[in-house]
C-alpha atoms as a PDB file:
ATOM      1  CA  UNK A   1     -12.305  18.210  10.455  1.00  0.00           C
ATOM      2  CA  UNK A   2     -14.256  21.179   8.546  1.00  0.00           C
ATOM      3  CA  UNK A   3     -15.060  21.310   5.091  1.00  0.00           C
ATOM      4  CA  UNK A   4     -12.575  24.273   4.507  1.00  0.00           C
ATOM      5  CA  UNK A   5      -9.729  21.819   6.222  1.00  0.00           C
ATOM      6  CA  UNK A   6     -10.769  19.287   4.242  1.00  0.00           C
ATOM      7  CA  UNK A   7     -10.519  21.172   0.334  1.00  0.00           C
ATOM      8  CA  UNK A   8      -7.135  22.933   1.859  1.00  0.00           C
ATOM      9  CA  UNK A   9      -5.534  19.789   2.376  1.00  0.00           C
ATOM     10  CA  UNK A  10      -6.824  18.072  -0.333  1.00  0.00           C
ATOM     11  CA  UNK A  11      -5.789  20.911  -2.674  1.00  0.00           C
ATOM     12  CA  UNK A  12      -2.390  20.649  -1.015  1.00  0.00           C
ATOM     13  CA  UNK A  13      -2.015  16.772  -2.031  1.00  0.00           C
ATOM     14  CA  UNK A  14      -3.612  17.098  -5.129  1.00  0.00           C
ATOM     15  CA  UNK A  15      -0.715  19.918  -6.018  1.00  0.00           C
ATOM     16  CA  UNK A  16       1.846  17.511  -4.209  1.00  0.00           C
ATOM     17  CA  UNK A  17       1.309  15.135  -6.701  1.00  0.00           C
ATOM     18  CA  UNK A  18       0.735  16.962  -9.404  1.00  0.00           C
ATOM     19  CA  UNK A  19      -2.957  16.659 -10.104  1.00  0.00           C
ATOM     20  CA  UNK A  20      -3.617  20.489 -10.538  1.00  0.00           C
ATOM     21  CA  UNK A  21      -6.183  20.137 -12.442  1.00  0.00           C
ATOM     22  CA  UNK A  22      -8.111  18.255 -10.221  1.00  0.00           C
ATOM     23  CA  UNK A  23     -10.743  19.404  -7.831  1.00  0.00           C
ATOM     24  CA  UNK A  24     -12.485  18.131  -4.018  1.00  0.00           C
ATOM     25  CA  UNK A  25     -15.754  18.615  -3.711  1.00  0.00           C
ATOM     26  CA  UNK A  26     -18.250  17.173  -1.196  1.00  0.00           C
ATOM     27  CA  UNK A  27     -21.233  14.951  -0.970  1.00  0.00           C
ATOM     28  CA  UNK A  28     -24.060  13.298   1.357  1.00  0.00           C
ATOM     29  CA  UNK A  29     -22.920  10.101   0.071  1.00  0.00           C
ATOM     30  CA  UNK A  30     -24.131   7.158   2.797  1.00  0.00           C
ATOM     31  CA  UNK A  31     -21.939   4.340   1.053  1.00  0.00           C
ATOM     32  CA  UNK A  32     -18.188   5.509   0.527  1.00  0.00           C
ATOM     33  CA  UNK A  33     -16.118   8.096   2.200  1.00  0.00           C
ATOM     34  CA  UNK A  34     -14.815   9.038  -1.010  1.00  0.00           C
ATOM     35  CA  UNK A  35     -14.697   9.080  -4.960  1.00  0.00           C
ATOM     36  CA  UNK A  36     -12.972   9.933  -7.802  1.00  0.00           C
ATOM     37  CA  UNK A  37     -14.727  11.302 -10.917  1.00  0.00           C
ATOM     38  CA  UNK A  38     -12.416  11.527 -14.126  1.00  0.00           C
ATOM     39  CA  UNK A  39     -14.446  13.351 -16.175  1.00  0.00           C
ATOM     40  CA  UNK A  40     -15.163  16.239 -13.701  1.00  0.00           C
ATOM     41  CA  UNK A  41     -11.524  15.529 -12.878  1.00  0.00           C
ATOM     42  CA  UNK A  42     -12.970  15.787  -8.889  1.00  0.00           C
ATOM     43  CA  UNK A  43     -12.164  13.798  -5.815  1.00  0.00           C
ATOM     44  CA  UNK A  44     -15.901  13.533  -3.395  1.00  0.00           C
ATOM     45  CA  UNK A  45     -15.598  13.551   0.098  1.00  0.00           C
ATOM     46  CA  UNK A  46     -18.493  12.179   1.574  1.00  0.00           C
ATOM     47  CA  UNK A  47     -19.637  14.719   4.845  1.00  0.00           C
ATOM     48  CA  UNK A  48     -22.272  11.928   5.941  1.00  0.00           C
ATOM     49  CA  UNK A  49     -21.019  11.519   9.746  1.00  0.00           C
ATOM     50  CA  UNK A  50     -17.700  12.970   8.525  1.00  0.00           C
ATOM     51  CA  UNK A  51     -17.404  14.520  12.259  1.00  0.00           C
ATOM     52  CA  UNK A  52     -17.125  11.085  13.449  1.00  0.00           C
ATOM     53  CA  UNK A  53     -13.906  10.395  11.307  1.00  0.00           C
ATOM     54  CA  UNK A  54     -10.272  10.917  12.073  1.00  0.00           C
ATOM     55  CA  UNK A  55      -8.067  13.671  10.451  1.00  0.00           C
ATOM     56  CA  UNK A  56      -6.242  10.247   9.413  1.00  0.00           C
ATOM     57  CA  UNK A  57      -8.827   8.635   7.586  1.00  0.00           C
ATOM     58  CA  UNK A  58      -9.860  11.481   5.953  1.00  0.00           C
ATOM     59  CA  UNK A  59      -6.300  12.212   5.034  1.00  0.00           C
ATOM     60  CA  UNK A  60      -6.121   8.929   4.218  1.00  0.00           C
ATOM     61  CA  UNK A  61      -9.326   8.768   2.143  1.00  0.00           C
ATOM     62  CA  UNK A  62      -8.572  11.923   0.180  1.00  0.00           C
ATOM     63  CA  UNK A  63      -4.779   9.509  -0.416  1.00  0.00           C
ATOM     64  CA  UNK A  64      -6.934   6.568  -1.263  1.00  0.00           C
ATOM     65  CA  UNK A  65      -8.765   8.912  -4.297  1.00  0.00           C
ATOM     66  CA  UNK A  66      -5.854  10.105  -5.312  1.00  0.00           C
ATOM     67  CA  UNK A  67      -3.912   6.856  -5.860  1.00  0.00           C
ATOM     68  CA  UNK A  68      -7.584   6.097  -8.049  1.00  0.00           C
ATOM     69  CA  UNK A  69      -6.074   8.741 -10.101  1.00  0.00           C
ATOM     70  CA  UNK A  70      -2.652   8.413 -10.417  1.00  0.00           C
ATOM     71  CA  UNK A  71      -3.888   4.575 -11.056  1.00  0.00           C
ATOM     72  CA  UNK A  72      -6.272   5.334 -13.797  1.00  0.00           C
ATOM     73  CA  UNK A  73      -9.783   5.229 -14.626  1.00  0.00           C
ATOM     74  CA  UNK A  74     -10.712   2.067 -15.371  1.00  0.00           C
ATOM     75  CA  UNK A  75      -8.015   0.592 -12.771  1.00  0.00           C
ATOM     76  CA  UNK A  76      -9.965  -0.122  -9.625  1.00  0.00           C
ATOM     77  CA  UNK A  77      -8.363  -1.660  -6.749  1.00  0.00           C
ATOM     78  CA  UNK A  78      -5.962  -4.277  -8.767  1.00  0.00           C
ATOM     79  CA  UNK A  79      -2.340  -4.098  -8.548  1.00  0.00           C
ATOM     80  CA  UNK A  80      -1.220  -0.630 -10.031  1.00  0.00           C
ATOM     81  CA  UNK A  81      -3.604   1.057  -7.115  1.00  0.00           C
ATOM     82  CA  UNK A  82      -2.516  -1.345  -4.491  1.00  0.00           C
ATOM     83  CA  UNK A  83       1.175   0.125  -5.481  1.00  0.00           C
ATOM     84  CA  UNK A  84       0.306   3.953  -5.880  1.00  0.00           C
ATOM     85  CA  UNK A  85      -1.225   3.160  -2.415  1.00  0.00           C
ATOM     86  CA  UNK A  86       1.314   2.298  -0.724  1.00  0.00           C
ATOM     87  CA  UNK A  87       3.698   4.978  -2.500  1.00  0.00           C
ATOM     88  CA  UNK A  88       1.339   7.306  -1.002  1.00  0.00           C
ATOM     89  CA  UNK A  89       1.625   6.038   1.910  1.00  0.00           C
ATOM     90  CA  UNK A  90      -2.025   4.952   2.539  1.00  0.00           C
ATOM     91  CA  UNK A  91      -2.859   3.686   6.192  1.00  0.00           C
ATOM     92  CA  UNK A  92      -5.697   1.870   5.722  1.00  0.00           C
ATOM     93  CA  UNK A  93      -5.691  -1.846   7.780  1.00  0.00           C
ATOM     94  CA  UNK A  94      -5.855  -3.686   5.096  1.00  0.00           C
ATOM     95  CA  UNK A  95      -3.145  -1.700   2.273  1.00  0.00           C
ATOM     96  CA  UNK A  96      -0.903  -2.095   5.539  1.00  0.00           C
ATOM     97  CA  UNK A  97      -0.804  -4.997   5.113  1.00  0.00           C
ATOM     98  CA  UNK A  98       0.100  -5.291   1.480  1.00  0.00           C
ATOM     99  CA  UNK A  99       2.732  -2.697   2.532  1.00  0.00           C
ATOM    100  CA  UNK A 100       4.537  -5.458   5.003  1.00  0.00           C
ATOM    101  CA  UNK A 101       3.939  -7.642   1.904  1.00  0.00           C
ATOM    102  CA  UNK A 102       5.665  -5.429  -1.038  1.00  0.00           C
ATOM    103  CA  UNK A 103       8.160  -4.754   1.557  1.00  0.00           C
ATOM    104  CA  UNK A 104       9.081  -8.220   1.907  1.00  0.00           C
ATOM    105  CA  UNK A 105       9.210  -8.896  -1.960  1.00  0.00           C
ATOM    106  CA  UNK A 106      10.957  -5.916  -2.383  1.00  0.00           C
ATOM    107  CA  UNK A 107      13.801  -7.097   0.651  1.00  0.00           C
ATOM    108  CA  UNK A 108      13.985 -10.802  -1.677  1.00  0.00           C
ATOM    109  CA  UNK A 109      14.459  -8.882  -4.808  1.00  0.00           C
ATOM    110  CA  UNK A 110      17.836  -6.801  -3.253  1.00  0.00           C
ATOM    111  CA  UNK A 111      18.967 -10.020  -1.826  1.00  0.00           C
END
């Protein structure tokens, strides 16, 4: 995916979820696909080997940021990201699987 792709539909989440004030921008970054800055209010997308990624897992990379966001600064990857995660509807293997997981608390709780 190309740069331009990549701000378009990262602008187009960002205003999905109301984060208009928020920006992407891109890096050289070697260690992380992505990352949120809160007080540039800017989601990085790393453009090391970015050619060698999916249009998923950038989508889902520019998803992961956001839910860092919606989360809050100081959040991290504890339980309020985990959920904004999988509200977002983040792919990645391993919030999948604390998908199935909510989903089955979630299916006791209605019981």
């Amino acid at each position: 995916m190309k740069k331009n792709t990549i701000r378009i539909l990262g602008n187009r989440l960002l205003k999905k979820y109301n984060l208009k004030d928020w920006n992407i921008d891109f890096n050289n970054n070697k260690e992380y696909y992505g990352a949120c800055n809160y007080q540039r209010k800017t989601i990085y997308i790393s453009i090391y080997d970015i050619d060698k990624l999916s249009d998923t897992h950038i989508q889902d990379t520019i998803l992961h940021e956001i839910s860092h966001t919606l989360s809050g600064e100081y959040t991290g990857h504890r339980l309020k990201w985990i959920i904004n995660c999988y509200r977002l509807g983040v792919k990645e293997k391993w919030i999948y699987l604390l998908n199935e997981f909510i989903e089955l608390i979630i299916a006791v709780h209605n019981q």
